[in-house]
Protein backbone atom coordinates (compact mmCIF):
# COMPACT_ATOMS: atom_id res chain seq x y z
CA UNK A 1 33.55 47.70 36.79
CA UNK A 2 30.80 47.98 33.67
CA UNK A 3 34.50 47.09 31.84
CA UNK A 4 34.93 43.73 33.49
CA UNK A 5 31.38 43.10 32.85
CA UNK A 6 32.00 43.33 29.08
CA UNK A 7 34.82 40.97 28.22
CA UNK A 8 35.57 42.01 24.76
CA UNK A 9 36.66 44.82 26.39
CA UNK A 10 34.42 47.02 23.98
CA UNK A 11 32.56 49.92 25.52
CA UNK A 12 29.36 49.12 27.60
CA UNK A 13 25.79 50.57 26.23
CA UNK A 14 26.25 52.99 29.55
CA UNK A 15 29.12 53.98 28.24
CA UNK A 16 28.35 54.79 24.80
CA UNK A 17 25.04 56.74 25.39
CA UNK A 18 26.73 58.87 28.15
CA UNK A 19 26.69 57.25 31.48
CA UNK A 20 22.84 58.37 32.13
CA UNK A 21 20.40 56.90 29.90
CA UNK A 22 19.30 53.32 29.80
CA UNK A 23 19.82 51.19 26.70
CA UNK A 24 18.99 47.28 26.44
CA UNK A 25 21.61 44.84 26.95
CA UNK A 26 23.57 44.28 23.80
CA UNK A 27 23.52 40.67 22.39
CA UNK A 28 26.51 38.29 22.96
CA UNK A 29 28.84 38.81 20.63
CA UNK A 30 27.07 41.64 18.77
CA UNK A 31 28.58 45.10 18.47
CA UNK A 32 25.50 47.33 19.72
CA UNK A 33 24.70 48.38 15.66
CA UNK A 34 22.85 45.98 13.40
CA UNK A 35 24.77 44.04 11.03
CA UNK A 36 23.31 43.63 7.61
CA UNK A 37 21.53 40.05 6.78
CA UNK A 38 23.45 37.56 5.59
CA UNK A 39 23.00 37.10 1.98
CA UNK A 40 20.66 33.80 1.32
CA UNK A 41 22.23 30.66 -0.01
CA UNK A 42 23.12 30.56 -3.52
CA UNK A 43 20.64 27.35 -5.57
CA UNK A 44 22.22 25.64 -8.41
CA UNK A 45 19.99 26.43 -11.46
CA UNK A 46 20.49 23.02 -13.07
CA UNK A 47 18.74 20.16 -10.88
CA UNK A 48 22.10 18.02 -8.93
CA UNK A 49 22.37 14.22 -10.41
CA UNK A 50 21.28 11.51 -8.43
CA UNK A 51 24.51 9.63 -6.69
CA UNK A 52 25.70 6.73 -8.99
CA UNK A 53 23.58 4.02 -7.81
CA UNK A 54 20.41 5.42 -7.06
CA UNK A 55 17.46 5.55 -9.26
CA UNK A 56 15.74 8.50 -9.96
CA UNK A 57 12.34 8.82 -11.52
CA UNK A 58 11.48 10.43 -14.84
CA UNK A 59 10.20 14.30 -14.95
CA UNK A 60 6.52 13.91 -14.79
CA UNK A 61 5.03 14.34 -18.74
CA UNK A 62 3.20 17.22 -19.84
CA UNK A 63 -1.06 16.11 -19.60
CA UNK A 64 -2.84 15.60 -22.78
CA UNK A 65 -6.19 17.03 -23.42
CA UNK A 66 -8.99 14.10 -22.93
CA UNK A 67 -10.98 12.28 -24.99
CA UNK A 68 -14.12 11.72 -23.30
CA UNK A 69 -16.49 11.00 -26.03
CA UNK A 70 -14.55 8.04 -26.99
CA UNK A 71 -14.89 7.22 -23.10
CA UNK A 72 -18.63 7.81 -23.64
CA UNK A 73 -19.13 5.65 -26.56
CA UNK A 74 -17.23 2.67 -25.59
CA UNK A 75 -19.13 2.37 -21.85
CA UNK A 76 -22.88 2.98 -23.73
CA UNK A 77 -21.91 0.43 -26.48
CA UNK A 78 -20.80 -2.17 -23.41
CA UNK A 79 -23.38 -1.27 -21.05
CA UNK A 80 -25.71 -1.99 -23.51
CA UNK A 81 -24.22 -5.04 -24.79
CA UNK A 82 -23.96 -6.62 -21.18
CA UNK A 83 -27.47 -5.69 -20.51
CA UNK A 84 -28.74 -7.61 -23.49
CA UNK A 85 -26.82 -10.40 -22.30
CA UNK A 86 -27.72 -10.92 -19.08
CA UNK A 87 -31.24 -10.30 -18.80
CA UNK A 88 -31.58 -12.20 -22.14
CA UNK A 89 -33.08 -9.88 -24.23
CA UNK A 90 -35.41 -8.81 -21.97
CA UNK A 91 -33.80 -4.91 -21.81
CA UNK A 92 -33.79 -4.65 -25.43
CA UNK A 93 -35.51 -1.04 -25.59
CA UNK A 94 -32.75 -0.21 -23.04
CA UNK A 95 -30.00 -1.95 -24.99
CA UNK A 96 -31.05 -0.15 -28.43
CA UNK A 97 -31.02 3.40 -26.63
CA UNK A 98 -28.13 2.75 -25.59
CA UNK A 99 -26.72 1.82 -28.54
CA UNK A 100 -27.55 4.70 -30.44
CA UNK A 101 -26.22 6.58 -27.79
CA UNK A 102 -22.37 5.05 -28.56
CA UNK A 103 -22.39 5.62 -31.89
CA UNK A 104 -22.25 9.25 -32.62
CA UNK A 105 -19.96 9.86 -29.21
CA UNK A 106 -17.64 6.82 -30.59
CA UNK A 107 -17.86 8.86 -33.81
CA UNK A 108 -17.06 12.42 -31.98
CA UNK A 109 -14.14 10.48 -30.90
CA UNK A 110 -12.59 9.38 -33.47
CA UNK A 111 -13.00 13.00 -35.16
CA UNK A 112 -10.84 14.09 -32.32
CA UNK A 113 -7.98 12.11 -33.07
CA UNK A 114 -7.80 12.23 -36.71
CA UNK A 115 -7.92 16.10 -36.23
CA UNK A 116 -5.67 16.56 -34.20
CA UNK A 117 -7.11 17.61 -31.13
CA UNK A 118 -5.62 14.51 -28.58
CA UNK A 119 -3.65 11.45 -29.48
CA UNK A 120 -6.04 9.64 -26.52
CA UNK A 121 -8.37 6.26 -27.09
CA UNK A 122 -8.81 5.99 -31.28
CA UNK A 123 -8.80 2.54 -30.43
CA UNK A 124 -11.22 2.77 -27.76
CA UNK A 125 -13.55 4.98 -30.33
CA UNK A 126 -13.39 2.66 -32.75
CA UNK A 127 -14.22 -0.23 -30.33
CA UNK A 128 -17.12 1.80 -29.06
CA UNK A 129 -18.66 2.32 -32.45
CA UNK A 130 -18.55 -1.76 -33.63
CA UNK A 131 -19.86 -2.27 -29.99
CA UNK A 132 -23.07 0.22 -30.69
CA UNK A 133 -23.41 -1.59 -33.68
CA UNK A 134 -23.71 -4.81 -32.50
CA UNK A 135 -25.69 -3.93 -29.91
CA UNK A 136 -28.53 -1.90 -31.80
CA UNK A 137 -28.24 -5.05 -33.99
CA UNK A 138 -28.90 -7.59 -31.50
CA UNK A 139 -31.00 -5.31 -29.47
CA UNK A 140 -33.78 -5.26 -32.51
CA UNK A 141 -32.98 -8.89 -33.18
CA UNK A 142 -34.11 -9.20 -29.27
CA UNK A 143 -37.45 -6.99 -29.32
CA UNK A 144 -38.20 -8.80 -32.84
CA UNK A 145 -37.85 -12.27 -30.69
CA UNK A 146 -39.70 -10.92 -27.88
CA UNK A 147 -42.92 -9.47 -29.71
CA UNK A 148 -43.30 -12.86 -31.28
CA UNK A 149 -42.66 -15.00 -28.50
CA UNK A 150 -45.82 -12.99 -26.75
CA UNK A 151 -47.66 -12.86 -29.56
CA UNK A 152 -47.51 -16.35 -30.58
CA UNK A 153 -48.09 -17.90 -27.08
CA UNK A 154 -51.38 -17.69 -26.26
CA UNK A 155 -52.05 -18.65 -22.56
CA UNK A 156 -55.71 -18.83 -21.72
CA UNK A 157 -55.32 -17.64 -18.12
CA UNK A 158 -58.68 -19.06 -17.21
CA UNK A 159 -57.27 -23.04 -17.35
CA UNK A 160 -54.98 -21.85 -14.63
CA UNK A 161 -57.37 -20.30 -12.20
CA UNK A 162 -58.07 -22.78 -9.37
CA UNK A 163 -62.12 -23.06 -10.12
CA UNK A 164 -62.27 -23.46 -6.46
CA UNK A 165 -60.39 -20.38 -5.36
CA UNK A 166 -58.10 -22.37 -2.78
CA UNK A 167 -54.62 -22.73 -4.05
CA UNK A 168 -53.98 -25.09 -1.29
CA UNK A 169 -56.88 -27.33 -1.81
CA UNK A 170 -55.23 -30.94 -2.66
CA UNK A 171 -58.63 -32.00 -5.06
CA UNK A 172 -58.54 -32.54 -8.60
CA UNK A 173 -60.18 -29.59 -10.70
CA UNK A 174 -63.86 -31.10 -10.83
């Protein structure tokens, strides 16, 4: 009967242990003994072409090493530009600092290129430096306007004093 029970007709795991010791139930299909793993699928070592038709993007280029000092030089040089600009002078001591600031790190950038060390922004260093220049330019320009427009104005602050004290009070100054 344990021979109708196993169709392949192979021996049963009572069988083959001697009729008197339990063993687990055999898988379907399996043969009792464990069969070696199958060996993993074979990878082509050069990357398969796209199918005609379909467009594949380029392998992703190798990084180049940054130039951040032209980075830095450029943004002081503009920041302090645009500051000077819209507050009309007013941020001139700001403005100036800052346009020190751009000129040795638009400097530091262009070293980098011409040695060597990154192809990145020798445009954007040499932008950065003219900027500082113009800026520390226009900055002093600025404070030189500034000093004299204070200095040359002289507002006697006592004329516009209300001699009454009442800002709201509709009489004449008496």
């Amino acid at each position: 009967m344990a021979r109708l029970a196993n169709m392949a007709g192979e021996p049963t795991s009572e069988e083959r242990a001697g009729g008197g010791e339990w063993l687990p139930p055999e898988a379907p299909g399996g043969r009792g003994g464990a069969q070696p793993p199958a060996a993993p699928p074979e990878y082509p070592q050069q990357p398969q072409q796209p199918a005609p038709g379909y467009w594949q993007a380029p392998p992703p280029q190798p990084q180049l090493p940054p130039n951040n000092d032209a980075v830095a030089g450029f943004t002081c040089g503009l920041i302090g530009a645009s500051l000077l600009f819209f507050t009309a002078g007013l941020s001139s001591v700001v403005s100036l600092i800052l346009g020190i600031v751009a000129l040795p790190y638009s400097r530091k950038g262009q070293r980098n290129v011409d040695e060597g060390r990154t192809p990145k922004h020798k445009s954007l260093a040499s932008a950065g430096y003219v900027i500082g220049i113009v800026t520390i330019v226009l900055a002093v320009l600025a404070i030189v306007f500034w000093v004299l427009i204070f200095a040359t104005v002289d507002i006697n602050w006592d004329e516009l004093d209300d001699p009454n004290g009442d800002p709201f009070d509709d009489n004449d100054f008496s």
